[in-house]
PDB file of N, CA and C in Angstrom:
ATOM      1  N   UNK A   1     140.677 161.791 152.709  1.00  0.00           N
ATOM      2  CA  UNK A   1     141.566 161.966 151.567  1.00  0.00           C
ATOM      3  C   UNK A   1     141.061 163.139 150.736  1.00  0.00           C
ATOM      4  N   UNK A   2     141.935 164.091 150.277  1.00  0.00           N
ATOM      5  CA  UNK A   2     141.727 165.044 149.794  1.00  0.00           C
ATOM      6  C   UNK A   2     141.640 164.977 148.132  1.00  0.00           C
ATOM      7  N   UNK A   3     140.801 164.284 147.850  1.00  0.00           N
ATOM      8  CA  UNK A   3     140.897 164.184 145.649  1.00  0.00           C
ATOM      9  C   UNK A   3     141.457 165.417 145.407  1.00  0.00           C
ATOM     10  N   UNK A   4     142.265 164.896 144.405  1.00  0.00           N
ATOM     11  CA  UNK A   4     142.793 166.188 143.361  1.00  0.00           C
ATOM     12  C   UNK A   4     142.200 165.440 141.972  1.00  0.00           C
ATOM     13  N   UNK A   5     142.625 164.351 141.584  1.00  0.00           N
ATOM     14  CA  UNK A   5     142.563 164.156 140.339  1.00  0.00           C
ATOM     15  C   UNK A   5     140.959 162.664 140.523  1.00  0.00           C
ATOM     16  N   UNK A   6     140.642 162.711 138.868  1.00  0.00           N
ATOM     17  CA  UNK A   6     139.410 162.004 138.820  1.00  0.00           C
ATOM     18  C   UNK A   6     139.588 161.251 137.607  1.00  0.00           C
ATOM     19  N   UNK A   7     138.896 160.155 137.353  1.00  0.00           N
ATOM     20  CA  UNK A   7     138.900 159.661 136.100  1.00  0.00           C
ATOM     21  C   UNK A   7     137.478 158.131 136.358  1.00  0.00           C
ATOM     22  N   UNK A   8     136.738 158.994 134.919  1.00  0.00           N
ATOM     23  CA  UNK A   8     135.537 158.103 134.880  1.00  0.00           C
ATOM     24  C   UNK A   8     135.497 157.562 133.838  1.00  0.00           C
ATOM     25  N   UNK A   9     135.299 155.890 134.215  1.00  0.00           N
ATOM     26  CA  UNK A   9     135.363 155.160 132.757  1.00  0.00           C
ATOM     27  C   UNK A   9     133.593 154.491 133.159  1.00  0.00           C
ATOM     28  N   UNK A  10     132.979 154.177 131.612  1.00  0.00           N
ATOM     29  CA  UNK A  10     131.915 154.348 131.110  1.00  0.00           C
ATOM     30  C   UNK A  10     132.088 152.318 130.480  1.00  0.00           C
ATOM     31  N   UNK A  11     131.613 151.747 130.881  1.00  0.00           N
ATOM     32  CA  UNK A  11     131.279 150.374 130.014  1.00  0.00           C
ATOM     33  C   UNK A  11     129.818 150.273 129.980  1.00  0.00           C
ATOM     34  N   UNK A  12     129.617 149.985 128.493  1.00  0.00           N
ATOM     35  CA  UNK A  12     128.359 149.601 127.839  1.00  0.00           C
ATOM     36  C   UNK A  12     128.188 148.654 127.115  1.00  0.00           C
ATOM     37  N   UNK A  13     127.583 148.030 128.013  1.00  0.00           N
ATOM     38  CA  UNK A  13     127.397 146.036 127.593  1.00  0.00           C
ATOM     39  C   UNK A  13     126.224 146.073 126.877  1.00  0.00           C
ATOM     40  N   UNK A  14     125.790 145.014 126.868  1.00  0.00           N
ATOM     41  CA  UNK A  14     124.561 144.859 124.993  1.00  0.00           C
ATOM     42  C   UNK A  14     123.209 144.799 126.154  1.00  0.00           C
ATOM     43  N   UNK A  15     123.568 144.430 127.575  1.00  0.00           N
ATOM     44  CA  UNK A  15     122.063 144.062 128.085  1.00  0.00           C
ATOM     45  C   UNK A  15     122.307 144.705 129.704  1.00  0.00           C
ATOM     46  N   UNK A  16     121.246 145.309 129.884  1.00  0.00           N
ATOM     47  CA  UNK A  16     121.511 145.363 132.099  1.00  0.00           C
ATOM     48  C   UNK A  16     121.908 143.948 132.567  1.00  0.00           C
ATOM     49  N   UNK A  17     121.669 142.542 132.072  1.00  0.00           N
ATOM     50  CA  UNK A  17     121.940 141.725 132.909  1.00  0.00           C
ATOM     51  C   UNK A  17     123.542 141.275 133.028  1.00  0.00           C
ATOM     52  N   UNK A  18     124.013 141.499 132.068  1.00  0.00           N
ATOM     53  CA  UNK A  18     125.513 141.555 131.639  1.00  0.00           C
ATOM     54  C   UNK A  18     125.791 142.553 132.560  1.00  0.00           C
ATOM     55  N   UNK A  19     125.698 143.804 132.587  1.00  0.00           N
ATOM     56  CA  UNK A  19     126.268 144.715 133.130  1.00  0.00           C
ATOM     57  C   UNK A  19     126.402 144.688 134.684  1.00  0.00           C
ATOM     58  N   UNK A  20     125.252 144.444 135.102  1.00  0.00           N
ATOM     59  CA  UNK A  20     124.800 143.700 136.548  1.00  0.00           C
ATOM     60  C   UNK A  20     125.913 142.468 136.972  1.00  0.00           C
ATOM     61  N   UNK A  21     125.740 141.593 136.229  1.00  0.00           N
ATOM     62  CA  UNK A  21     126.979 140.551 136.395  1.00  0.00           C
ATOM     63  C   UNK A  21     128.538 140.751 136.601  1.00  0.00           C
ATOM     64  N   UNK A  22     128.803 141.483 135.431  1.00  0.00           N
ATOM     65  CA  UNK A  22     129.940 142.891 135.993  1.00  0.00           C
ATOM     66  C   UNK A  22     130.574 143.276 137.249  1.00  0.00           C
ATOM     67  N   UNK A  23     128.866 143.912 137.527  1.00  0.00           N
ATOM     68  CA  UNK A  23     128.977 145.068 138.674  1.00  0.00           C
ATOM     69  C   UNK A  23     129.219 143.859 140.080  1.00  0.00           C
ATOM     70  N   UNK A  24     128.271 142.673 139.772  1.00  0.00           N
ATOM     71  CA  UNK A  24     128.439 141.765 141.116  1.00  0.00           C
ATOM     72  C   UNK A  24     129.675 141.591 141.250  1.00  0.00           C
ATOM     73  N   UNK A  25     130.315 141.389 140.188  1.00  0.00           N
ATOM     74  CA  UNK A  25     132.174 140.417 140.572  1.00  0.00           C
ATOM     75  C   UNK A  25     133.035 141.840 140.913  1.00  0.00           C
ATOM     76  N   UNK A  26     132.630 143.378 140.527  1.00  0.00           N
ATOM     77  CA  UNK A  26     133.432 143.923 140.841  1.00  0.00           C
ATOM     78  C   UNK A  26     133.226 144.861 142.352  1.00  0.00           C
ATOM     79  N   UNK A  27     132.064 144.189 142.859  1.00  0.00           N
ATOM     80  CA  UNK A  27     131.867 145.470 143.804  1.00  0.00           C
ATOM     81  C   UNK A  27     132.625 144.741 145.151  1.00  0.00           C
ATOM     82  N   UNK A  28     132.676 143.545 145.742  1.00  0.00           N
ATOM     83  CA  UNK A  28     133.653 143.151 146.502  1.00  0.00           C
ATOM     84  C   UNK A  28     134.887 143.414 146.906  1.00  0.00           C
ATOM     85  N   UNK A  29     135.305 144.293 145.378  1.00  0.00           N
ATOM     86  CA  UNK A  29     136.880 144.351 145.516  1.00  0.00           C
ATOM     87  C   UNK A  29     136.332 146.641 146.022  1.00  0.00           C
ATOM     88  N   UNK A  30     135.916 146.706 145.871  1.00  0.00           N
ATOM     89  CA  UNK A  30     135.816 148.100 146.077  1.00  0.00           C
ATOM     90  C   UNK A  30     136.334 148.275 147.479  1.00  0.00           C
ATOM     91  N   UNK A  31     135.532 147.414 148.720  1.00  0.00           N
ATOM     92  CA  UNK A  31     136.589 147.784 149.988  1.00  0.00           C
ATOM     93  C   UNK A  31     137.479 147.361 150.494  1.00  0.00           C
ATOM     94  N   UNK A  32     137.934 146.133 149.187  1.00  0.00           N
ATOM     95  CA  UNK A  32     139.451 145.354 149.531  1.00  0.00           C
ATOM     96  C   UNK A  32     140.596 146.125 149.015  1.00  0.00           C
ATOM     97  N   UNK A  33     140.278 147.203 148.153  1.00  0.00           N
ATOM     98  CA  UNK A  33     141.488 147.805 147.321  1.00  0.00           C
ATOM     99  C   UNK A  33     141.776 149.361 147.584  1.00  0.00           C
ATOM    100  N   UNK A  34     140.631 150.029 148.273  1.00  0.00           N
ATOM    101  CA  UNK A  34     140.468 151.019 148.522  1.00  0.00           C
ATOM    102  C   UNK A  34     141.782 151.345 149.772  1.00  0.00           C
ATOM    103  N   UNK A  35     142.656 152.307 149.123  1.00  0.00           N
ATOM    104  CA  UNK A  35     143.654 152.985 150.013  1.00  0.00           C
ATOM    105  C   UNK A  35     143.650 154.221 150.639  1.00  0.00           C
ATOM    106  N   UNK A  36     144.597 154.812 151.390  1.00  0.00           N
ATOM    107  CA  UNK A  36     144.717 156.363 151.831  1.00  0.00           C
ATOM    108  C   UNK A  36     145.094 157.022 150.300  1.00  0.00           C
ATOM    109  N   UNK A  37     145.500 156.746 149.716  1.00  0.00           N
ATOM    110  CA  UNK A  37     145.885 157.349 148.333  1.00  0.00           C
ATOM    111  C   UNK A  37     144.833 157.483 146.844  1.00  0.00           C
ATOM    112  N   UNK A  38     143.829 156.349 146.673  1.00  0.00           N
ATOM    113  CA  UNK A  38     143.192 156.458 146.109  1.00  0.00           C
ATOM    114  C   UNK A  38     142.126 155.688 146.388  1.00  0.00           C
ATOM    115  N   UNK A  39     140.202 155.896 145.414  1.00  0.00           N
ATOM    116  CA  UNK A  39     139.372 155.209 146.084  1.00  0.00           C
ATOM    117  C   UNK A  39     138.855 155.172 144.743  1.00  0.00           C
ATOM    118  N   UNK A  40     137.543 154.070 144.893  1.00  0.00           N
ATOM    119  CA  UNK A  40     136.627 153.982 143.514  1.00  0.00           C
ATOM    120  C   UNK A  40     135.050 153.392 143.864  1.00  0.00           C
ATOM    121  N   UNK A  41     134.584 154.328 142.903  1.00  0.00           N
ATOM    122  CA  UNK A  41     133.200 154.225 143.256  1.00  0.00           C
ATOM    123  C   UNK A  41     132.670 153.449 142.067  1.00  0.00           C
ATOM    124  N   UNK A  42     131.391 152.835 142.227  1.00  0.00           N
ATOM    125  CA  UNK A  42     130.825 152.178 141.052  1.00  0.00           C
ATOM    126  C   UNK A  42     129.292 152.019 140.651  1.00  0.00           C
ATOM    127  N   UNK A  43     129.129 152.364 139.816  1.00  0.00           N
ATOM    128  CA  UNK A  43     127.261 152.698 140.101  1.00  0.00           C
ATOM    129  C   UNK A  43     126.562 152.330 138.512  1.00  0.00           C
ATOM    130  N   UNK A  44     125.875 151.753 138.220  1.00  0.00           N
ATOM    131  CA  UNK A  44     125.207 150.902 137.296  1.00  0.00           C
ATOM    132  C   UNK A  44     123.632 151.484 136.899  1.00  0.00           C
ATOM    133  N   UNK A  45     123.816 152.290 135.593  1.00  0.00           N
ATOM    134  CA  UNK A  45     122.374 152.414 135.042  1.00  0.00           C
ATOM    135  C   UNK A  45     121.979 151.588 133.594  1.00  0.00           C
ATOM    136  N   UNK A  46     121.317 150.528 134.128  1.00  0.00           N
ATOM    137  CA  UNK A  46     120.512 149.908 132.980  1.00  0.00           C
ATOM    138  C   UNK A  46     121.725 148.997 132.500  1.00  0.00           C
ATOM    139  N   UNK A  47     121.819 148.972 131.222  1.00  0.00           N
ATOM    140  CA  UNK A  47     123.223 148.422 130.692  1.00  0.00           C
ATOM    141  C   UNK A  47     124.566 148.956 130.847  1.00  0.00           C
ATOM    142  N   UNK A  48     124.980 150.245 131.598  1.00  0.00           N
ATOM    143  CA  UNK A  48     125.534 150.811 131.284  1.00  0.00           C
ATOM    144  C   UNK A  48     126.606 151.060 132.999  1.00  0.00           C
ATOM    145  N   UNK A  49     127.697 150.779 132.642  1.00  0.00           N
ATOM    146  CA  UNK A  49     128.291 150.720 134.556  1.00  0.00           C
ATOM    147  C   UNK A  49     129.146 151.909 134.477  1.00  0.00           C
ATOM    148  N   UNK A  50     129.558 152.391 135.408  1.00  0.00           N
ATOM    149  CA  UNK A  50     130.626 153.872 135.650  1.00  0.00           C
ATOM    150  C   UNK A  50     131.049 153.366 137.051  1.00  0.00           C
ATOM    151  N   UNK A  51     132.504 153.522 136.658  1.00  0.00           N
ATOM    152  CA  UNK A  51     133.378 153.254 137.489  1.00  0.00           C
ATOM    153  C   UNK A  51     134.267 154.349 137.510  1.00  0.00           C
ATOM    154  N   UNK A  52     134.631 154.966 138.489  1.00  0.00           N
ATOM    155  CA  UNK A  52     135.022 156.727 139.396  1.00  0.00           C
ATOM    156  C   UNK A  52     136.362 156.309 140.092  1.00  0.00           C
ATOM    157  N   UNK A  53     137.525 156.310 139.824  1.00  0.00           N
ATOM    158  CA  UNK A  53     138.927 156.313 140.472  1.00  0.00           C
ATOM    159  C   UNK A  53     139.460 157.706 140.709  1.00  0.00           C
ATOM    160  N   UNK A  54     139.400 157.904 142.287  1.00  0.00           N
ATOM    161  CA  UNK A  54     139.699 159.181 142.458  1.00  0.00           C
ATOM    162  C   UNK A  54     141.108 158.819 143.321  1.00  0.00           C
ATOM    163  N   UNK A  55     141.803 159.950 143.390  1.00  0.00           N
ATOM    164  CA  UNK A  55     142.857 160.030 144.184  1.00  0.00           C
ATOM    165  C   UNK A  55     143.955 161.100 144.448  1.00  0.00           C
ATOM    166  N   UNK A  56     144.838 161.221 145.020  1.00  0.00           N
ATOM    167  CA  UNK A  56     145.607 162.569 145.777  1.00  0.00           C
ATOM    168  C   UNK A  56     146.481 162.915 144.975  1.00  0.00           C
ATOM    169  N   UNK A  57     146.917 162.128 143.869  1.00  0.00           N
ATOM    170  CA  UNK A  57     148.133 162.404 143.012  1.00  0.00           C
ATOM    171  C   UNK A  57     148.017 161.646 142.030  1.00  0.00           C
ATOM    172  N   UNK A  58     148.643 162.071 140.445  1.00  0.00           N
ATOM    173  CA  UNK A  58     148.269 160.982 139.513  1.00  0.00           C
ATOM    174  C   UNK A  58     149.270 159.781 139.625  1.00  0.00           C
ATOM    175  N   UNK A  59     150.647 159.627 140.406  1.00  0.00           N
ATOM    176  CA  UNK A  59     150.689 158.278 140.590  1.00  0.00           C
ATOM    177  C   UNK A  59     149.914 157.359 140.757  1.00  0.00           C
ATOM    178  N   UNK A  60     149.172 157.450 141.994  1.00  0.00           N
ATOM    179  CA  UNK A  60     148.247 156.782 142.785  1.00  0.00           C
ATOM    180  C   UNK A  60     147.447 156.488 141.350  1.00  0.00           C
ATOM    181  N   UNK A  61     146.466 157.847 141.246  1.00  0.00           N
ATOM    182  CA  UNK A  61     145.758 157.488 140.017  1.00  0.00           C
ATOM    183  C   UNK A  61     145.749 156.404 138.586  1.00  0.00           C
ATOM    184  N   UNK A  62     147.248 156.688 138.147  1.00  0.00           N
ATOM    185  CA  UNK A  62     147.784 155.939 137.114  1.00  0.00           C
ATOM    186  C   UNK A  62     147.313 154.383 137.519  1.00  0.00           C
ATOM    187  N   UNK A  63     147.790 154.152 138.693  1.00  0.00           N
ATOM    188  CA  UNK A  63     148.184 152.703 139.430  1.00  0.00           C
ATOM    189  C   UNK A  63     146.452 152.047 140.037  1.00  0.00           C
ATOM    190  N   UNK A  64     145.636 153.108 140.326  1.00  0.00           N
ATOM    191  CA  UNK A  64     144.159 152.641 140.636  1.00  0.00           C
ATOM    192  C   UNK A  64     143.423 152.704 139.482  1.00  0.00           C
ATOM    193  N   UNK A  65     143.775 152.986 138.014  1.00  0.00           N
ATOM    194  CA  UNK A  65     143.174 152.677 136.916  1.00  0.00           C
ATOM    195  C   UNK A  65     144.122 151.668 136.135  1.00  0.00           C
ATOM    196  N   UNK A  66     144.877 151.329 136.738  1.00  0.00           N
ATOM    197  CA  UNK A  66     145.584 149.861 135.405  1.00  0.00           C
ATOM    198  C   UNK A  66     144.525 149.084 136.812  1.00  0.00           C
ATOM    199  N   UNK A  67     144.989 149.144 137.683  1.00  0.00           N
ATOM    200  CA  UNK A  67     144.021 147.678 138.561  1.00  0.00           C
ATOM    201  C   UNK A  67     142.816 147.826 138.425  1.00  0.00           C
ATOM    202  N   UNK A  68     141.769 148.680 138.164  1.00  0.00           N
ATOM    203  CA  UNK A  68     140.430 148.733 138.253  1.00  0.00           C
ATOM    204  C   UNK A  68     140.180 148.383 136.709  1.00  0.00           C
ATOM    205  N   UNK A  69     141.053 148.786 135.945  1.00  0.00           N
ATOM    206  CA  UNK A  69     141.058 148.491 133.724  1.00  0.00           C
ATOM    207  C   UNK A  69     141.093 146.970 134.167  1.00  0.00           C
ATOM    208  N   UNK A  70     141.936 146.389 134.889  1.00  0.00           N
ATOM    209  CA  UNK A  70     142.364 144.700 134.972  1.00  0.00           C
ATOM    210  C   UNK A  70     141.232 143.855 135.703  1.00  0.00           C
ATOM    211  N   UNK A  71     141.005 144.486 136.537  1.00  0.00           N
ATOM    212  CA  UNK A  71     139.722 143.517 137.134  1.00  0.00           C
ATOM    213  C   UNK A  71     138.702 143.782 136.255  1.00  0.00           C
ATOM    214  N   UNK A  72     138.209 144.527 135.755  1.00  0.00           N
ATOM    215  CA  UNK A  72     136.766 144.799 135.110  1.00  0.00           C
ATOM    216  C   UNK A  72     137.088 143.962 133.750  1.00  0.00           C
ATOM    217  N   UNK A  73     138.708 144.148 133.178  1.00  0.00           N
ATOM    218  CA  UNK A  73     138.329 142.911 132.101  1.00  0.00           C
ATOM    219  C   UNK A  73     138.208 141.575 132.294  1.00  0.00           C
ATOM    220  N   UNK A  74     138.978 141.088 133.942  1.00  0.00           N
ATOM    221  CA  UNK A  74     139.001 139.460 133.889  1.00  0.00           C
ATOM    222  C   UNK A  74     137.393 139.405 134.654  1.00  0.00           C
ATOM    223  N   UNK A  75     136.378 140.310 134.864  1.00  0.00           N
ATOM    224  CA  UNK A  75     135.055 140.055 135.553  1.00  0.00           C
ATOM    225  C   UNK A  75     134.069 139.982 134.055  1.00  0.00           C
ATOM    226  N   UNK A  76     134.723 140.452 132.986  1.00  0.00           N
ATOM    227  CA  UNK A  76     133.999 140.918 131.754  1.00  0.00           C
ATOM    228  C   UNK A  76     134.537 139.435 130.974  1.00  0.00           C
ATOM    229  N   UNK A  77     135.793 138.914 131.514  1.00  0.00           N
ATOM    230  CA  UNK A  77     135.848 137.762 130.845  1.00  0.00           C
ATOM    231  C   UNK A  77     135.418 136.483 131.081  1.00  0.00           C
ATOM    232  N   UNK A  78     134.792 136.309 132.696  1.00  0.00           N
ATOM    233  CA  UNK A  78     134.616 135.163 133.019  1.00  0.00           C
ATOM    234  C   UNK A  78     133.091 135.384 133.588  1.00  0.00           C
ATOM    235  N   UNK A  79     132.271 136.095 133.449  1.00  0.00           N
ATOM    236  CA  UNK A  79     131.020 136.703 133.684  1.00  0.00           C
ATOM    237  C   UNK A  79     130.230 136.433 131.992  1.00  0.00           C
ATOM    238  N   UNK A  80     130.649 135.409 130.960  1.00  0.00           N
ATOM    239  CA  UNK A  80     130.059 135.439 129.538  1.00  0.00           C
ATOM    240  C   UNK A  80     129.252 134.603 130.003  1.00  0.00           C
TER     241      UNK A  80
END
């Protein structure tokens, strides 16, 4: 897949173990959701997680950041 467009979102939780907890509930879905159109990467320093939605067009894009915004809040909501 050829990226054109990028978008990096930044969550900063109060502790690494929170953030870690996070990262566990969301990294499963990384090769269940991953399409020919768009992909997402996810990588965790300390308290602090980055999550990378890349993809070929900003449709795609638009549509792999409302689902990646939606899982990271119901993993942020049931991960307390």
């Amino acid at each position: 897949m050829a990226v054109v467009h990028r978008t990096v979102f930044r969550f900063e939780y109060a502790d690494p173990e929170r953030a870690q907890l996070v990262q566990r509930s969301l990294r499963p879905e990384l090769d269940d959701i991953d399409g020919d159109r768009t992909t997402a990467t996810l990588s965790r320093d300390g308290a602090v997680l980055t999550l990378t939605v890349e993809a070929r067009d900003l449709v795609a894009l638009r549509a792999g950041c409302n689902t990646w915004a939606t899982l990271t809040n119901v993993a942020e909501a049931v991960s307390i």
